[in-house]
Protein backbone atom coordinates (compact mmCIF):
# COMPACT_ATOMS: atom_id res chain seq x y z
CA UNK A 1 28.98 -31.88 33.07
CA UNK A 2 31.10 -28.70 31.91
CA UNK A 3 28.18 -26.86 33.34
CA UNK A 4 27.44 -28.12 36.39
CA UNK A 5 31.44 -27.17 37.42
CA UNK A 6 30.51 -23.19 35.77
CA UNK A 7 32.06 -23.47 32.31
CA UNK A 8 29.57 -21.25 30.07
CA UNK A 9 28.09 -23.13 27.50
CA UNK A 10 29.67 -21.87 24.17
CA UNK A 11 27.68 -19.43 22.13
CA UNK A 12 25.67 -20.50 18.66
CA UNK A 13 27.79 -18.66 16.18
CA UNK A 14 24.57 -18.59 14.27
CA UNK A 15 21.85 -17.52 16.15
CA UNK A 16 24.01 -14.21 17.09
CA UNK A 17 24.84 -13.74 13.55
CA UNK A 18 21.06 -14.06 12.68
CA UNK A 19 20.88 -11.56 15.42
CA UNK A 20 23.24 -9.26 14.62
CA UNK A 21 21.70 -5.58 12.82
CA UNK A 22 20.86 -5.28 9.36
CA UNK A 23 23.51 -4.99 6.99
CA UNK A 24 24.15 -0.72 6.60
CA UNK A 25 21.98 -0.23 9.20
CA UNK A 26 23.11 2.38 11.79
CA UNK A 27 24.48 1.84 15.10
CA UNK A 28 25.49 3.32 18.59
CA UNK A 29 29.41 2.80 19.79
CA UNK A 30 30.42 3.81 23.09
CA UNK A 31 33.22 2.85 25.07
CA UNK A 32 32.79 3.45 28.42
CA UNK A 33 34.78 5.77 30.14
CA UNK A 34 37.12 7.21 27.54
CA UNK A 35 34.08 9.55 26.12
CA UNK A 36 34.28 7.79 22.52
CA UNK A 37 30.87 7.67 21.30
CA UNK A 38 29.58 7.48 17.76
CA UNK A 39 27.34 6.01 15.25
CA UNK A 40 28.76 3.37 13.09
CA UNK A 41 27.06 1.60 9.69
CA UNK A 42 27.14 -2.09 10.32
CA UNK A 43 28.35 -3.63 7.08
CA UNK A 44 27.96 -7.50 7.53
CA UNK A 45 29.11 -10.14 9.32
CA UNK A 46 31.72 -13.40 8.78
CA UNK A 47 32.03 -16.52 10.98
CA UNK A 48 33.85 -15.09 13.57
CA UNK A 49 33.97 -11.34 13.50
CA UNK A 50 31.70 -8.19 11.84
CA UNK A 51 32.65 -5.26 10.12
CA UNK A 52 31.46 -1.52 10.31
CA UNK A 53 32.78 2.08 9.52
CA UNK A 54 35.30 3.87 11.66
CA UNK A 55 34.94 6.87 13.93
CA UNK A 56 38.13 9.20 15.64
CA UNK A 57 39.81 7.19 18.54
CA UNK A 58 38.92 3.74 17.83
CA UNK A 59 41.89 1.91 18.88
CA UNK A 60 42.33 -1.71 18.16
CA UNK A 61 41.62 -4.10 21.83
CA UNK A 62 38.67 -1.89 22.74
CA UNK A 63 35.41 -3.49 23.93
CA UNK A 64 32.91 -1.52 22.36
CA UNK A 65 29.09 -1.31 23.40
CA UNK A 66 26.67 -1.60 20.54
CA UNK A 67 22.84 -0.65 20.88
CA UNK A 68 20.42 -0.28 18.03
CA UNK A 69 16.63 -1.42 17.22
CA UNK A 70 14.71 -2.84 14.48
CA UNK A 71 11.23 -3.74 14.30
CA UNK A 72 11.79 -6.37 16.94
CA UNK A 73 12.83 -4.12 19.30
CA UNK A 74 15.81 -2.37 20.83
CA UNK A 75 19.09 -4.72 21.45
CA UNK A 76 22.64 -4.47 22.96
CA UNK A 77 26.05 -6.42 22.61
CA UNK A 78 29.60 -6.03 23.42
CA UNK A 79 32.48 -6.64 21.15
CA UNK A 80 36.37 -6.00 21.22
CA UNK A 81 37.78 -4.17 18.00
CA UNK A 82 40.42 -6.22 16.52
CA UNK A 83 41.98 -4.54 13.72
CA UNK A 84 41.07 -1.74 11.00
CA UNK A 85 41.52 -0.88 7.47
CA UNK A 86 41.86 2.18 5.66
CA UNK A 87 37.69 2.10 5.41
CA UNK A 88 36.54 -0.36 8.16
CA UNK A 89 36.72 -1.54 11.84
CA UNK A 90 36.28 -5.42 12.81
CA UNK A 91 35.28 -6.64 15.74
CA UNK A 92 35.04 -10.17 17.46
CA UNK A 93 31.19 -11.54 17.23
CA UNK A 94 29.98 -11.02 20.64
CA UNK A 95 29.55 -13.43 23.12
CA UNK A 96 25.81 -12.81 23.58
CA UNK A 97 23.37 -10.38 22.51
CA UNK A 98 20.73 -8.80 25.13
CA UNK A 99 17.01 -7.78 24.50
CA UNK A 100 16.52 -4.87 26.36
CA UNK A 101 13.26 -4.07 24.81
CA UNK A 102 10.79 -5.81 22.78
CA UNK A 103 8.18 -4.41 19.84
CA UNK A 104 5.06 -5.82 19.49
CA UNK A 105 4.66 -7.41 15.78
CA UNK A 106 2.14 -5.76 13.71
CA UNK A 107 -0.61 -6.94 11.78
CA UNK A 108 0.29 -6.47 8.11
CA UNK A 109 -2.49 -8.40 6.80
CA UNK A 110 -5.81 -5.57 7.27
CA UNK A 111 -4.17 -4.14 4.21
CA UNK A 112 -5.89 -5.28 0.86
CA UNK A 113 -3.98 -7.09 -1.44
CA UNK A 114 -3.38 -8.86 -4.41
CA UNK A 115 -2.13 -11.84 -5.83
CA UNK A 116 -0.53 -10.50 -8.73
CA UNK A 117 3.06 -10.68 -10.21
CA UNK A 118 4.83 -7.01 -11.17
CA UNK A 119 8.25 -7.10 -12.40
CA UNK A 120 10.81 -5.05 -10.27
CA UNK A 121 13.88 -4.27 -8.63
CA UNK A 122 16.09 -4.00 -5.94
CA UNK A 123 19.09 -2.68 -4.08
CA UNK A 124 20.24 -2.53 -0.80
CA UNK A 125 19.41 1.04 0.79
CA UNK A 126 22.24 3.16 -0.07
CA UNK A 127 24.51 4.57 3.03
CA UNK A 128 27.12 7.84 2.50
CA UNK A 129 28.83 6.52 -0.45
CA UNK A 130 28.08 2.87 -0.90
CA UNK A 131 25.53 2.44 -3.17
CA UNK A 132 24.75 -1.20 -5.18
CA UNK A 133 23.11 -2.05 -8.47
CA UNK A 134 19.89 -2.67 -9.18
CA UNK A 135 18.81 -6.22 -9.46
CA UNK A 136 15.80 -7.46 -10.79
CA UNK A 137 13.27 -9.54 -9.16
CA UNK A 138 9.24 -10.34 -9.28
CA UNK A 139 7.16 -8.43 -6.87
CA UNK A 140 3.67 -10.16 -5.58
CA UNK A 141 1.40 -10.32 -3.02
CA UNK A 142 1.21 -6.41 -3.27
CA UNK A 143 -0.34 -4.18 -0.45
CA UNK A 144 -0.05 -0.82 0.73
CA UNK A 145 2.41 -1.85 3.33
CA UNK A 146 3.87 -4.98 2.31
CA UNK A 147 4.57 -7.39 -0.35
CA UNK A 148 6.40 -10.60 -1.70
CA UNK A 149 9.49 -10.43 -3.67
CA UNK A 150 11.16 -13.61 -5.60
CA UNK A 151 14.56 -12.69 -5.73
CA UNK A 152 18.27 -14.55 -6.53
CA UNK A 153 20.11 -14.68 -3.51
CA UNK A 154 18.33 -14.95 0.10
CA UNK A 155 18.44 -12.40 2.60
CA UNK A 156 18.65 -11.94 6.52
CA UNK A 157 15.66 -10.83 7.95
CA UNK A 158 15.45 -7.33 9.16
CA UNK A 159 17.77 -6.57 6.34
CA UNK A 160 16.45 -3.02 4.86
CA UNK A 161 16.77 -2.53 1.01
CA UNK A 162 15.13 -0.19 -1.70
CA UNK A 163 12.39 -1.40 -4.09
CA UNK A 164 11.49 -0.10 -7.65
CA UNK A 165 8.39 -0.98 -9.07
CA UNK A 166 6.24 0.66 -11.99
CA UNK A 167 2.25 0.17 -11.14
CA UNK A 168 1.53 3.40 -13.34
CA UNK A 169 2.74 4.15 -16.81
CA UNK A 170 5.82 6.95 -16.38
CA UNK A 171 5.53 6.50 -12.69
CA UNK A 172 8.19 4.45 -11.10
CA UNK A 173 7.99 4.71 -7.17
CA UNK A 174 11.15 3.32 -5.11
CA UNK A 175 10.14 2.04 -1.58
CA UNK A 176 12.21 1.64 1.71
CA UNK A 177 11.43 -2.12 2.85
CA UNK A 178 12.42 -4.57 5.35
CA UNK A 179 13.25 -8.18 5.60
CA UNK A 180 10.70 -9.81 7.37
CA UNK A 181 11.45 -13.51 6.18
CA UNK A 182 13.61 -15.41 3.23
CA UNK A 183 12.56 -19.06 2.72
CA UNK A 184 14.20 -21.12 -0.23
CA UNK A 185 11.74 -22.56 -3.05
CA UNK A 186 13.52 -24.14 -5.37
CA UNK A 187 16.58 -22.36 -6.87
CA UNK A 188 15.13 -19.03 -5.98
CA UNK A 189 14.18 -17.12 -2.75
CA UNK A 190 10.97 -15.90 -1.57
CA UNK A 191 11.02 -12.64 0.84
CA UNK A 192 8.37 -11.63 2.66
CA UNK A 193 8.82 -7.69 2.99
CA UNK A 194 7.24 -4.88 5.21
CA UNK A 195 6.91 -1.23 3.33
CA UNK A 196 8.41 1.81 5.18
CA UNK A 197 7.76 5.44 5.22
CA UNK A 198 5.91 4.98 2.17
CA UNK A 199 4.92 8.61 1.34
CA UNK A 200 0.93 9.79 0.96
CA UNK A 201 1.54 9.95 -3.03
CA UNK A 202 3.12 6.42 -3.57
CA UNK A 203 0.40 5.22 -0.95
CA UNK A 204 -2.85 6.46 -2.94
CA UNK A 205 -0.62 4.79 -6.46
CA UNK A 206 -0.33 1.58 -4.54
CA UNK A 207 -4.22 1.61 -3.05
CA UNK A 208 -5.44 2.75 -6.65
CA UNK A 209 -3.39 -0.36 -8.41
CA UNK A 210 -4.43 -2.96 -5.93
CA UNK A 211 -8.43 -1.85 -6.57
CA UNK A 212 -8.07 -1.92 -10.19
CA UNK A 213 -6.52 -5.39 -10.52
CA UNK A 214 -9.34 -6.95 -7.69
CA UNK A 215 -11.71 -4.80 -10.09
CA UNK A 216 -10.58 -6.36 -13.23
CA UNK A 217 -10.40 -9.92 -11.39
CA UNK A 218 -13.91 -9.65 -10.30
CA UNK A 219 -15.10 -8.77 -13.42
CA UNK A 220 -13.57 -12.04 -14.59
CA UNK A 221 -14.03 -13.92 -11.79
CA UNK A 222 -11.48 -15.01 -10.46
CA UNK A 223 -11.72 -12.92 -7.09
């Protein structure tokens, strides 16, 4: 009924959290027509308001406009700075959050891979300064371009960490990923992840370990 007199339906504080960018992933700040413009480092989100670095001139009251993209696509919101702290600036959660342009979804499956378990770790990709610990998890599922990872905690997707795996002896290679999905089995999470800028060396390491183990399965057979 409140709608059919105009009263906007009241926003699903989840669904724009869920939407909101990555946690310490980079975004545009502009507000318009006082020449402030910067990029900020989005550093999570609470029920009713998000956090991020500060640039020169933010003053609290100011609606801000945010763009960025992630492998969905390219996305803008606005929010009003509330208050800041010697580090941060936090803003209201946005009353909606527009697509203004969409990414088609790869296929991540052309990629061999294998359904083997390799112990690893992870951290969430460092930004200036902040940099976490290590944590360790089970990597499976392995391809050149994506993998699973059984981790502790869950995560939100497009969420972009670092991974640290050993597939060589004396040759640990660290890879940028993002969150693609986190589902709950159990007391632990499973994350679906999808490799980026993996460089030609860690590449061939990756292809050379994923043909060895279908090699050695075969030979068993169990592949």
């Amino acid at each position: 009924m409140l709608n059919f007199f105009g009263a906007k339906k009241k926003p699903d504080g989840s669904k724009l959290r869920a939407m909101l960018p990555a946690t310490h992933a980079f975004v545009t700040f502009v507000v318009r027509g006082t020449g402030l413009e910067g990029r900020l480092c989005f550093e999570g989100a609470s029920v009713k308001t998000f956090r991020t670095t500060k640039i020169a001139g933010m003053v609290p009251g100011q609606d801000g406009v945010f763009t960025y993209s992630n492998q969905s696509g390219k996305f803008m919101f606005t929010a009003r700075l509330v208050s800041m702290t010697d580090e941060q600036a936090i803003f209201n959660l946005p009353d909606e959050i527009k697509t203004v342009a969409r990414a088609p979804v790869p296929d991540r499956r052309t990629d061999p891979r294998i359904d083997t378990t390799v112990n690893g770790e992870w951290r969430f990709k460092p930004v200036g300064k902040i940099v976490t610990s290590w944590s360790k998890v089970v990597i499976s599922d392995l391809s050149r371009v994506s993998a699973n990872m059984t981790a502790e905690r869950e995560f939100k997707a497009q969420d972009v960490i670092e991974v640290r795996m050993t597939l060589e002896a004396g040759r640990p290679i660290t890879i940028d990923a993002t969150i693609v999905r986190s589902e709950k089995t159990g007391f632990k999470f499973k994350i679906a992840l999808a490799f980026r800028h993996v460089n030609e060396e860690d590449s061939h390491l990756i292809t050379r370990f994923v043909n060895k183990r279908m090699t050695e399965l075969r030979a068993r057979g169990l592949a």
